[in-house]
C-alpha atoms as a PDB file:
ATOM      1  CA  UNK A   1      22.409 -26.145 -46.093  1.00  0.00           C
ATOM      2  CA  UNK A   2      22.478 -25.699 -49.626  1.00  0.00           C
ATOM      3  CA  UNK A   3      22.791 -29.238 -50.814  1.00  0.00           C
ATOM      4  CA  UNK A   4      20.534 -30.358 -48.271  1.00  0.00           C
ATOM      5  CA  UNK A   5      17.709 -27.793 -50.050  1.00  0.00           C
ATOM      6  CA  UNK A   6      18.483 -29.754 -52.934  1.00  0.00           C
ATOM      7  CA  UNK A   7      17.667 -33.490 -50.791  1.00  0.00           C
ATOM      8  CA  UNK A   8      21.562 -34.525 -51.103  1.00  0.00           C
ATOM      9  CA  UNK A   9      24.099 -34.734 -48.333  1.00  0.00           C
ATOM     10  CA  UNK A  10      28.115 -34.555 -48.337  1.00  0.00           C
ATOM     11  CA  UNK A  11      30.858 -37.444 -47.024  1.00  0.00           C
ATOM     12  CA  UNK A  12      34.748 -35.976 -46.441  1.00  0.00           C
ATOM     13  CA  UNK A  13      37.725 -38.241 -46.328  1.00  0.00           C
ATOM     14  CA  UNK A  14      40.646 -36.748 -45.095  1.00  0.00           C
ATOM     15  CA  UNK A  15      43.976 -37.979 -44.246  1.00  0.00           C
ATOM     16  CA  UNK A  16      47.055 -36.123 -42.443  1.00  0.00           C
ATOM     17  CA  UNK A  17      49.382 -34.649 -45.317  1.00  0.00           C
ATOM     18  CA  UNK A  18      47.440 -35.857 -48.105  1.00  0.00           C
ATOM     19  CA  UNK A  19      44.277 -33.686 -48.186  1.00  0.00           C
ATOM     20  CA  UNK A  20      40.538 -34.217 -48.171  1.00  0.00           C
ATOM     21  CA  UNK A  21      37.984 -35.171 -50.464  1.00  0.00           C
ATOM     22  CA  UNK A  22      34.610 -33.928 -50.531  1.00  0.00           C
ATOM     23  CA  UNK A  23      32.387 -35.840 -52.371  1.00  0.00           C
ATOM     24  CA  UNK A  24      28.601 -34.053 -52.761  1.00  0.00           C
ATOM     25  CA  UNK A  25      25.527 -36.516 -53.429  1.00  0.00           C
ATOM     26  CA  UNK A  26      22.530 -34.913 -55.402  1.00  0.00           C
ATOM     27  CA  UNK A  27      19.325 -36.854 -56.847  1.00  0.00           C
ATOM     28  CA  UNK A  28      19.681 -37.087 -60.100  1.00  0.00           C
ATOM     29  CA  UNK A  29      16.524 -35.075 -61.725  1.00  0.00           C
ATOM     30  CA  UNK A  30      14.859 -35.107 -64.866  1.00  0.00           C
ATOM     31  CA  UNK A  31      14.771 -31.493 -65.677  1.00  0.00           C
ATOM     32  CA  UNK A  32      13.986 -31.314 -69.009  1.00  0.00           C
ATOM     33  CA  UNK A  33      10.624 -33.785 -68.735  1.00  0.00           C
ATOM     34  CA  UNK A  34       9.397 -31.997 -65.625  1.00  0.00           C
ATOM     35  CA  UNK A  35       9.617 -28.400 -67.003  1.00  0.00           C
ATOM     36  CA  UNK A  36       7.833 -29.354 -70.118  1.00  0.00           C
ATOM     37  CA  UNK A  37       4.729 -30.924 -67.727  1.00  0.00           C
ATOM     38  CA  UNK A  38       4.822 -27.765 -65.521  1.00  0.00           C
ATOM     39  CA  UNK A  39       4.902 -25.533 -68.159  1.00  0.00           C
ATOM     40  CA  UNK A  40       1.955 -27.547 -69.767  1.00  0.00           C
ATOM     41  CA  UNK A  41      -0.074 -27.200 -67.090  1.00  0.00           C
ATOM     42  CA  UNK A  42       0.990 -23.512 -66.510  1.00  0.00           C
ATOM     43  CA  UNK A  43      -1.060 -23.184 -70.114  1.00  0.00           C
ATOM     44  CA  UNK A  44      -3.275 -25.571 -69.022  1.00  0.00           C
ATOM     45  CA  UNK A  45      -4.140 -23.066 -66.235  1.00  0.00           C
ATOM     46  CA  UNK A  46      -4.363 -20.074 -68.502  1.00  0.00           C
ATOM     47  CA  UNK A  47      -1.293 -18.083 -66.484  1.00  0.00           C
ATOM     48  CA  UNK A  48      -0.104 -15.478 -68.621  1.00  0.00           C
ATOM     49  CA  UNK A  49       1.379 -12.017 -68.296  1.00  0.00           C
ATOM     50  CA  UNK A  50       2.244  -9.036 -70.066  1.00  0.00           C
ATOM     51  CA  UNK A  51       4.902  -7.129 -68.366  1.00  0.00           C
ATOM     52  CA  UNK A  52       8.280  -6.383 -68.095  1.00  0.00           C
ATOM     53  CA  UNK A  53      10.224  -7.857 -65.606  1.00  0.00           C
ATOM     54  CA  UNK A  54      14.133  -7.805 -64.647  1.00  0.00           C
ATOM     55  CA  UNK A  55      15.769 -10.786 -64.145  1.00  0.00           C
ATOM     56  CA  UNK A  56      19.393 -10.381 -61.807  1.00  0.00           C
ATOM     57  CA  UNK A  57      20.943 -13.798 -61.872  1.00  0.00           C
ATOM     58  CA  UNK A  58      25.006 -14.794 -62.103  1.00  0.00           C
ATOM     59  CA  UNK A  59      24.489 -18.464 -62.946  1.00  0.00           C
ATOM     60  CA  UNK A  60      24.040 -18.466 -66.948  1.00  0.00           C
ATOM     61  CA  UNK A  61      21.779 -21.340 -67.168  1.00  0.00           C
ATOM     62  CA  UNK A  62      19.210 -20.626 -64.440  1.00  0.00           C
ATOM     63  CA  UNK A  63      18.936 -16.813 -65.882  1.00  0.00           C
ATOM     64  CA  UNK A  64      18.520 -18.622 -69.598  1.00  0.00           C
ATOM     65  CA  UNK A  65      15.585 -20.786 -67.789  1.00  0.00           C
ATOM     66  CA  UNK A  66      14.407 -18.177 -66.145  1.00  0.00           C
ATOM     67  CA  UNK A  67      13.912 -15.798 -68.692  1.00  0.00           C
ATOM     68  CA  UNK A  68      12.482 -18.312 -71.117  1.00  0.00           C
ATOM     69  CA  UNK A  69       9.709 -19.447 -68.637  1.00  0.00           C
ATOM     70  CA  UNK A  70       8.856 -15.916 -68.458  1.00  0.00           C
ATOM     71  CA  UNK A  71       8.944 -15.394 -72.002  1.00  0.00           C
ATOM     72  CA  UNK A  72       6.922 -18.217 -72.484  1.00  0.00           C
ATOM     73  CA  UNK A  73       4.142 -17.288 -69.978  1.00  0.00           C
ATOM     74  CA  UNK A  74       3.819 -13.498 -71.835  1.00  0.00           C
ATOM     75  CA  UNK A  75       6.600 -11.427 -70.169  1.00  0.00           C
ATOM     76  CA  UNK A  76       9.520  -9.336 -71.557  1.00  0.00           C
ATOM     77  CA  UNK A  77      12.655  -9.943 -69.738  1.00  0.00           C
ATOM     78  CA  UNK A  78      15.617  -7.543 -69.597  1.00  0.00           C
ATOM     79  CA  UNK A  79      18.448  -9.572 -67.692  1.00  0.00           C
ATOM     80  CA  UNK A  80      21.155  -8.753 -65.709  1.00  0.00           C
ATOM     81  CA  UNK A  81      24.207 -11.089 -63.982  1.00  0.00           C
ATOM     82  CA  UNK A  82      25.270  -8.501 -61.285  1.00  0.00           C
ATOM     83  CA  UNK A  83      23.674  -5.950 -59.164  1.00  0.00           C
ATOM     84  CA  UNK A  84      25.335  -2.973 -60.651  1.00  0.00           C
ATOM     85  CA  UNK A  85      24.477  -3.681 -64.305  1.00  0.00           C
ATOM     86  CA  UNK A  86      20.834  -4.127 -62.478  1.00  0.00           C
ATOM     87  CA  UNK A  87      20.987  -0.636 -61.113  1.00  0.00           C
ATOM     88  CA  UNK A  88      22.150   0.321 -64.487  1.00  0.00           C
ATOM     89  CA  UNK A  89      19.053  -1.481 -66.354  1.00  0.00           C
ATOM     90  CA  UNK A  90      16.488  -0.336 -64.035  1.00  0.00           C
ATOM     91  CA  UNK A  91      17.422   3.328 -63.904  1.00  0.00           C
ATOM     92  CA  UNK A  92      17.394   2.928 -67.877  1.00  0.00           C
ATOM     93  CA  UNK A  93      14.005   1.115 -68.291  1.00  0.00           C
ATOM     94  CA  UNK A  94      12.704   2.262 -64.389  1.00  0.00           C
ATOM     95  CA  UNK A  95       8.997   3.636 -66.023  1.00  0.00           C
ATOM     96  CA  UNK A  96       8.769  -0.353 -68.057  1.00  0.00           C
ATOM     97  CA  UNK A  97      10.070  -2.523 -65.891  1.00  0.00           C
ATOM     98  CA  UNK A  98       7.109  -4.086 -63.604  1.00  0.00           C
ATOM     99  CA  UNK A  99       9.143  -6.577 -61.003  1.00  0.00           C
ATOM    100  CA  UNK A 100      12.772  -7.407 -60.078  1.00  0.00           C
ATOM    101  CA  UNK A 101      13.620 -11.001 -59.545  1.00  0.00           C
ATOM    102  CA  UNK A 102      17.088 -11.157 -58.137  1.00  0.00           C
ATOM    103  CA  UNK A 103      19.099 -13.701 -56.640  1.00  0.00           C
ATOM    104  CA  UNK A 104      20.904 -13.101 -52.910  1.00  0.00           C
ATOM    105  CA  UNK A 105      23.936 -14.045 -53.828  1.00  0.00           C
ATOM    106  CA  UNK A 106      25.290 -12.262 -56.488  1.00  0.00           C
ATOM    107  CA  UNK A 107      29.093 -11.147 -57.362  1.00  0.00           C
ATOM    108  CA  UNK A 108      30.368  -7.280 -56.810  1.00  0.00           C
ATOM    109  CA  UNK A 109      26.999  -6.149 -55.507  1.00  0.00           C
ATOM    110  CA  UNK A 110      24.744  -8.851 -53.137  1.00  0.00           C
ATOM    111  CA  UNK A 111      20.930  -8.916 -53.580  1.00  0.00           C
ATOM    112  CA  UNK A 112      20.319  -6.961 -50.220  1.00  0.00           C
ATOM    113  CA  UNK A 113      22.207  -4.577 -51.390  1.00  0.00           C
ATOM    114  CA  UNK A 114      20.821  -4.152 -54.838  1.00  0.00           C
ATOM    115  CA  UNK A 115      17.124  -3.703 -53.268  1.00  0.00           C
ATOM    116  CA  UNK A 116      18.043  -1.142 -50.716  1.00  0.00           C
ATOM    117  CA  UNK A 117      19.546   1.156 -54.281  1.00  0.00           C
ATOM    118  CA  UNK A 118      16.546   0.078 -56.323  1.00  0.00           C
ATOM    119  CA  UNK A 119      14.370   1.312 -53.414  1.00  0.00           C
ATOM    120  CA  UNK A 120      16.116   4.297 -53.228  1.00  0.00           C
ATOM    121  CA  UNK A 121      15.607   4.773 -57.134  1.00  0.00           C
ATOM    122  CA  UNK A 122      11.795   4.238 -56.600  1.00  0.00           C
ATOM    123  CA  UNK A 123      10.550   3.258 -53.208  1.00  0.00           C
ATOM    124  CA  UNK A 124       7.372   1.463 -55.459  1.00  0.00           C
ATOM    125  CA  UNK A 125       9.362  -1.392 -56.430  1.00  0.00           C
ATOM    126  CA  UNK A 126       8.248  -4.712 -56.334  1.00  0.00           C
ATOM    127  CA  UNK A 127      10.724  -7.192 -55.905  1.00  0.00           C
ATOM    128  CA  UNK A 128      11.828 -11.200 -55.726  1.00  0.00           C
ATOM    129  CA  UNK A 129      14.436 -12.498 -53.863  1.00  0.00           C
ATOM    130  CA  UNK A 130      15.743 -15.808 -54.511  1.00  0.00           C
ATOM    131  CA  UNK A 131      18.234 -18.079 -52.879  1.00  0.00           C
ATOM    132  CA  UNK A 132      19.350 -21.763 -52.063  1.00  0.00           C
ATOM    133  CA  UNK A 133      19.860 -20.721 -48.514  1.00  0.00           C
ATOM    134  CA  UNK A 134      17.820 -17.498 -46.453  1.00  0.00           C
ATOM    135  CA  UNK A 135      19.643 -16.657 -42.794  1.00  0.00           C
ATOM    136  CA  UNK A 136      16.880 -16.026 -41.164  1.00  0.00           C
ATOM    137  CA  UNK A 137      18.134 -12.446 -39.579  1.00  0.00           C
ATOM    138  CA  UNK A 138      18.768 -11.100 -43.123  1.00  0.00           C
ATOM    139  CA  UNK A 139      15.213 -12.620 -44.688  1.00  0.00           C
ATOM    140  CA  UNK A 140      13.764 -11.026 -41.170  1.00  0.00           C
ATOM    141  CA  UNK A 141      15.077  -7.469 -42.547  1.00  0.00           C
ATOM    142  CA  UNK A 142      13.905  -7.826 -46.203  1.00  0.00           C
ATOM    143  CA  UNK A 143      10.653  -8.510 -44.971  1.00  0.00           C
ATOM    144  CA  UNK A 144      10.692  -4.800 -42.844  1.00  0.00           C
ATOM    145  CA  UNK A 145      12.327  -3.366 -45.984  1.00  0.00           C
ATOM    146  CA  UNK A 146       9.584  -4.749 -47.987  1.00  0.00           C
ATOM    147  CA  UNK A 147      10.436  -7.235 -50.270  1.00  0.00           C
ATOM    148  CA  UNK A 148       7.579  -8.334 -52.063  1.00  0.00           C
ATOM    149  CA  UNK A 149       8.363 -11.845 -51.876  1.00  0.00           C
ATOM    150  CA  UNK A 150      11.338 -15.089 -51.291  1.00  0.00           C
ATOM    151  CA  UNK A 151      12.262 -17.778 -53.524  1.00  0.00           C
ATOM    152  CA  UNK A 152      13.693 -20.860 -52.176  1.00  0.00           C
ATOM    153  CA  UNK A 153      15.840 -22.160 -54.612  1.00  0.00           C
ATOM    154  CA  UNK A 154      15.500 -25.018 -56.684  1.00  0.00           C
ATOM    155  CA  UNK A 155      12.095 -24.052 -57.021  1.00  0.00           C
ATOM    156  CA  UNK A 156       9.806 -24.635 -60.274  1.00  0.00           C
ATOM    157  CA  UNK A 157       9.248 -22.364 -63.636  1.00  0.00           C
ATOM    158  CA  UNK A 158       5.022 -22.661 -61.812  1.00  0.00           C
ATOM    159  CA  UNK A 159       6.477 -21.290 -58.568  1.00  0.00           C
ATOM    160  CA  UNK A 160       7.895 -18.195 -60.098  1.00  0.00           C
ATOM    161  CA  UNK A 161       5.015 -17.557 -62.306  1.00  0.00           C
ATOM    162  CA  UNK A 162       2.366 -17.836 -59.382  1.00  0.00           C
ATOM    163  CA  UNK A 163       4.190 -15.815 -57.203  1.00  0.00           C
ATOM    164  CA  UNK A 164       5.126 -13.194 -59.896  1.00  0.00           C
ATOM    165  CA  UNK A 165       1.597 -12.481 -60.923  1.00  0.00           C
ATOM    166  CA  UNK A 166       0.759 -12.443 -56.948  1.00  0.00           C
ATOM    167  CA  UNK A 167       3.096  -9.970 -56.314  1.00  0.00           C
ATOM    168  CA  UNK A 168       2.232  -7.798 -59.754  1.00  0.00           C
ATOM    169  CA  UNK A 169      -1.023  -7.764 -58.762  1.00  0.00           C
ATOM    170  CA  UNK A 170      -0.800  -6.563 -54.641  1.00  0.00           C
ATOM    171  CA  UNK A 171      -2.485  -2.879 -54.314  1.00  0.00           C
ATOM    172  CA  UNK A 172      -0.548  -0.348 -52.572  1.00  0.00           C
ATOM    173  CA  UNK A 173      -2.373   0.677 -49.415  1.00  0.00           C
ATOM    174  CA  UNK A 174      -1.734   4.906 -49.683  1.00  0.00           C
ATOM    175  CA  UNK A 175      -3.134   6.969 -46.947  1.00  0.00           C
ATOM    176  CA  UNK A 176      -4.658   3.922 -45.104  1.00  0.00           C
ATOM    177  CA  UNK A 177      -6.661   2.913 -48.545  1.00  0.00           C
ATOM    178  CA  UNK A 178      -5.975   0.297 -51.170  1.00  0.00           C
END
């Protein structure tokens, strides 16, 4: 499911007491070229924030990406690679930090898990969930737990941004008003 997210597909060979051999096929993108046009028209489109947000990601070079799209668009980013040094951070920074974007999969501690503490921390909290592949049954149960919103990974540095400063700005309904 994965690699077909990403528009590739998979061939095995296998033969009887030698192995197999998996051989994945992704389209070759041109990351660097398209991130500088997206964040150009990001500018372009005057999208620009000012809060702190918490980034939860194991894979170095998306969290690098990440945070530097954010930091580019206005935000301050305090990052994380594991849901327990995200506990750790937010209980540290809980009164700064506007928005948690945290991948699913994540090592020691999986997303689901790390929104159901954070929630217990403050039941307020706005957070991201992203992920190359949502089972529909968990993504069902985010939604009644509240997550503020899904990324589908790959997405694109305008993706996050739009739906960051959707979910940042979402009133709170309290006592029936908004």
């Amino acid at each position: 499911g994965i690699i077909q997210s990403h528009h590739g597909f998979i061939e095995v060979e296998s033969e009887k007491d030698r192995g197999t051999i998996f051989h994945i096929y992704l389209p070759l993108q041109k990351h660097a070229s398209s991130m500088t046009v997206n964040m150009e028209s990001m500018k372009a489109k005057n999208i620009h924030g000012c809060e702190t947000i918490l980034i939860v990601e194991d894979e170095a070079m998306l969290l690098e990406v990440l945070s530097a799209t954010l930091e580019m668009n206005g935000y301050s980013v305090l990052k994380a690679v594991d849901g327990r040094k995200a506990i750790d951070l937010y209980e540290q920074n809980r009164e700064k930090i506007a928005a948690v974007i945290t991948d699913l999969g994540l090592p020691g501690m999986p997303g689901n898990e790390e929104f159901r503490r954070l929630r217990l921390i403050n039941p307020e909290v706005k957070v991201i969930i992203a992920s190359g592949l949502f089972d529909s049954k968990l993504k069902g149960e985010l939604i009644a737990a509240g997550v503020d919103g899904f990324l589908q990974k790959p997405y694109k540095p305008d993706e996050i941004i739009v739906l960051l400063q959707d979910v940042l700005k979402r009133k709170q309904m309290v006592n029936g008003q908004w």
